[in-house]
Protein backbone atom coordinates (compact mmCIF):
# COMPACT_ATOMS: atom_id res chain seq x y z
CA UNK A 1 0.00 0.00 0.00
CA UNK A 2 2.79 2.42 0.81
CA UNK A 3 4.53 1.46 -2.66
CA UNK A 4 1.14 2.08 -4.28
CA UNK A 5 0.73 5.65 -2.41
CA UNK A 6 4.59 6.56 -3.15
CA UNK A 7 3.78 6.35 -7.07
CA UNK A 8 0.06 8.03 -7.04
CA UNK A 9 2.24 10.60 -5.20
CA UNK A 10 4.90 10.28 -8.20
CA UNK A 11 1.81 10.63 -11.11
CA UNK A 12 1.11 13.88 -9.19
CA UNK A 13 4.34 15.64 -8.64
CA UNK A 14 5.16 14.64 -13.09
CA UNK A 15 1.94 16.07 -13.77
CA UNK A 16 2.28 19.21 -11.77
CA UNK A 17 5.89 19.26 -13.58
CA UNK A 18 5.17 18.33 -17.21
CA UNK A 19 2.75 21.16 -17.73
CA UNK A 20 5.04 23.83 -17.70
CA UNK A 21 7.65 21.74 -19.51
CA UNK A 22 5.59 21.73 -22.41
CA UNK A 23 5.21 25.30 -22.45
CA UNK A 24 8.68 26.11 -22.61
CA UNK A 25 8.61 23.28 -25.41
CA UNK A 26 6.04 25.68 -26.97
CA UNK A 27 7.98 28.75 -26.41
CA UNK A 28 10.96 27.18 -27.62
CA UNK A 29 8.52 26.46 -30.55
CA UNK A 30 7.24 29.68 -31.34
CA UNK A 31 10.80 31.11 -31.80
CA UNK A 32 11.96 28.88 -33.82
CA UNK A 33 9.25 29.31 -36.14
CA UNK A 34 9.86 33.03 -35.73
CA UNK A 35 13.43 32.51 -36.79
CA UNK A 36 12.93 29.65 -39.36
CA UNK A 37 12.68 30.51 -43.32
CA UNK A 38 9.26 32.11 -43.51
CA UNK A 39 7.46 29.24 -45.28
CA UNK A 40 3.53 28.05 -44.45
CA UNK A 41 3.85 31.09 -41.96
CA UNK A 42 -0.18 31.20 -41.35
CA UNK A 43 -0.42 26.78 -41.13
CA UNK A 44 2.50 26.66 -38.85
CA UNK A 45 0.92 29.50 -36.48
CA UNK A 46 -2.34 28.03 -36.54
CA UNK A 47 -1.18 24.96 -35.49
CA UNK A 48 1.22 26.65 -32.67
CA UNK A 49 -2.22 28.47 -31.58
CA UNK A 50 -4.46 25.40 -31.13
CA UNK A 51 -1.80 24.22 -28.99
CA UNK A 52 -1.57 27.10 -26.87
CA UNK A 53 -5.41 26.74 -26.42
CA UNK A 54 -5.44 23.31 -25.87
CA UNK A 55 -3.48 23.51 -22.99
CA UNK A 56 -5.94 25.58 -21.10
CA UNK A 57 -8.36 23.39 -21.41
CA UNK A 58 -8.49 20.98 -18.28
CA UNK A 59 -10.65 18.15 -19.86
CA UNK A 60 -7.43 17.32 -21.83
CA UNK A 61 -4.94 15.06 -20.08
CA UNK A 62 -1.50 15.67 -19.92
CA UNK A 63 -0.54 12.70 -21.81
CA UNK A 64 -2.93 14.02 -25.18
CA UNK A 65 -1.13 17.37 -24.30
CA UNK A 66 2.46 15.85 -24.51
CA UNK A 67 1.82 13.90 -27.25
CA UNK A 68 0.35 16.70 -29.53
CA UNK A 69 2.73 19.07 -28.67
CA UNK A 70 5.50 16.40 -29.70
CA UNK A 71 3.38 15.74 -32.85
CA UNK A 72 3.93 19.71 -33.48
CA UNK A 73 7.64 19.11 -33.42
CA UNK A 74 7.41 16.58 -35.48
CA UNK A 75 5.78 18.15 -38.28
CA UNK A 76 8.50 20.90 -37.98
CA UNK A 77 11.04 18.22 -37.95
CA UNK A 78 9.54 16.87 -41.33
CA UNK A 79 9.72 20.30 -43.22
CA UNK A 80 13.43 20.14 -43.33
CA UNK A 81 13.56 16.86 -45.38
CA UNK A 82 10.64 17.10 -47.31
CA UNK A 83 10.05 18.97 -51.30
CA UNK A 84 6.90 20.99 -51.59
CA UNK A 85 5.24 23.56 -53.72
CA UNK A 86 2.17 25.59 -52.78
CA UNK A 87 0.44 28.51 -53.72
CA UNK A 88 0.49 31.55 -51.94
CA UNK A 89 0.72 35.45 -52.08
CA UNK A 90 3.68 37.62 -51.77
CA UNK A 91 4.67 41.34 -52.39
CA UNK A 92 6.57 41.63 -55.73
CA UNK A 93 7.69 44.85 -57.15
CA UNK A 94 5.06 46.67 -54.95
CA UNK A 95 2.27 44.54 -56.02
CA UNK A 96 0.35 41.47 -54.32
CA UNK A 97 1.13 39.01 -56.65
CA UNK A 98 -0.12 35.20 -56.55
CA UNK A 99 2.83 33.29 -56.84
CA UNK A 100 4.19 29.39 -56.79
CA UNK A 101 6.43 28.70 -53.32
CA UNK A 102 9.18 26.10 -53.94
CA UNK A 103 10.54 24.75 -50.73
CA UNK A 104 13.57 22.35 -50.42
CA UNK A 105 14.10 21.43 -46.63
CA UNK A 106 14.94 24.42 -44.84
CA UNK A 107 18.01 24.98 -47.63
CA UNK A 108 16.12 26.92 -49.79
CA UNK A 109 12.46 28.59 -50.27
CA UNK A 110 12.09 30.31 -53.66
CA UNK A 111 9.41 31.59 -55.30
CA UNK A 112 7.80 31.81 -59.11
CA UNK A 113 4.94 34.15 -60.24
CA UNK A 114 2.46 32.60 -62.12
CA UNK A 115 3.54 33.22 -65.79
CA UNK A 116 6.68 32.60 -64.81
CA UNK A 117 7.31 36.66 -64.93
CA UNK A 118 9.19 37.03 -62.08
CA UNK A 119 11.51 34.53 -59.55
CA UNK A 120 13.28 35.07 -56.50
CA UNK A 121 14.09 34.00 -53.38
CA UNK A 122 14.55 33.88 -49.07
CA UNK A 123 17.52 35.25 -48.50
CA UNK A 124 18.09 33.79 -44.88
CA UNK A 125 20.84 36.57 -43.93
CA UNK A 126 19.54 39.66 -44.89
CA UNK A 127 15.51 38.05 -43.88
CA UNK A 128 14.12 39.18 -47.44
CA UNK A 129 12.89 38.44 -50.58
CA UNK A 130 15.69 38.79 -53.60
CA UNK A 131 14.96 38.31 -57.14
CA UNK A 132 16.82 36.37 -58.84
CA UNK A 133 18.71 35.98 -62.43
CA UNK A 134 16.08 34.51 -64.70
CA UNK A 135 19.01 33.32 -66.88
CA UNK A 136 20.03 31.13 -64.25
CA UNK A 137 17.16 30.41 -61.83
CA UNK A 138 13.85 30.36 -63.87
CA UNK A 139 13.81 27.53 -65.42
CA UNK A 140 15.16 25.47 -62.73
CA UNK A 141 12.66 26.78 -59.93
CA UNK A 142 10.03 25.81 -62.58
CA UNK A 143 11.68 22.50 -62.95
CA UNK A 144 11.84 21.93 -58.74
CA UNK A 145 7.58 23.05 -59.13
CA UNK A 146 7.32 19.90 -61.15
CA UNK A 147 9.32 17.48 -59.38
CA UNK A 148 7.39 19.09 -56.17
CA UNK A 149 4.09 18.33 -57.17
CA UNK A 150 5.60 14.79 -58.94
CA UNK A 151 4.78 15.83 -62.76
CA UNK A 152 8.26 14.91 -63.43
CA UNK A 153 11.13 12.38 -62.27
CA UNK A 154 13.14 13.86 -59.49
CA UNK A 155 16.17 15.21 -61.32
CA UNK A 156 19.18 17.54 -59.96
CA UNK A 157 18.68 21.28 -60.41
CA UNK A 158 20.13 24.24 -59.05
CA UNK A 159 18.92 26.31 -56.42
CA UNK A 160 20.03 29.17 -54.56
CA UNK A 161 21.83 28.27 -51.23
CA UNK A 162 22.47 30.97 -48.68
CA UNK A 163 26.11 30.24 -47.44
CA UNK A 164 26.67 29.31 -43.98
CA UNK A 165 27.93 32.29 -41.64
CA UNK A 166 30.46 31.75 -38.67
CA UNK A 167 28.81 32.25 -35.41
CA UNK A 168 31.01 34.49 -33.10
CA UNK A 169 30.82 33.35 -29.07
């Protein structure tokens, strides 16, 4: 009886604990995502904000809690080995343009208008949106669209990679 009292006493104390572990684990979350290339910005928000409300909500255990939050860092875990292209909207040239997002991992997010007009690209250290040479980059974003959405057999192409930068302590 006392072993069985010492561990209901255990299940308590890990409760009391776990619940503001997992919203430092959600903190932690929310920055990364701040700081991450700006890709699915509105999904990946959503997502962190159903979360947030979830926790508040008492008839949810703490084990459903854990395991969705974990879930969450899955799915961010995923993104950076996983091809995709989606549509979206972004600000080219001044204008609100609809556009085609390529996204390679976290190595590289570019971007094509529809048309093909205009391409370009996150630049990761200056946290913008460059265009980039349509001699060298439009047909080969419009080649990683394809391969994305599996119209054609994954091939090599070349994309723009932001060069690592050495971290000063």
């Amino acid at each position: 009886m006392d072993a069985l009292r010492e561990s209901i006493d255990n299940v308590a104390l890990i409760e009391r604990q776990i619940v503001p572990m997992m919203t430092r684990m959600l903190d932690a979350l929310e920055q990364f995502i701040a700081l991450d290339t700006p890709f699915l910005i509105n999904e990946r928000d959503q997502r962190l904000e159903r979360l947030r409300n979830m926790m508040e909500r008492s008839d949810v255990t703490a084990a459903e809690k854990f395991r969705r939050v974990l879930e969450a860092y899955s799915i961010e875990m995923d993104y950076g080995r996983t091809i995709e292209a989606y549509k979206g909207s972004l600000d080219v040239d001044g204008r609100t343009q609809e556009v085609d997002f390529l996204r390679i991992g976290r190595v590289s997010l570019t971007y094509q208008s529809v048309g093909g007009g205009a391409t370009g690209g996150w630049d990761s250290n200056a946290r913008q949106w460059v265009e980039l040479p349509p001699e060298t980059y439009k047909a080969q974003v419009a080649q990683g669209l394809r391969i994305a959405r599996k119209q054609v057999a994954p091939d090599l192409i070349v994309i723009p990679v932001a060069a690592a930068t050495e971290v000063s302590q």
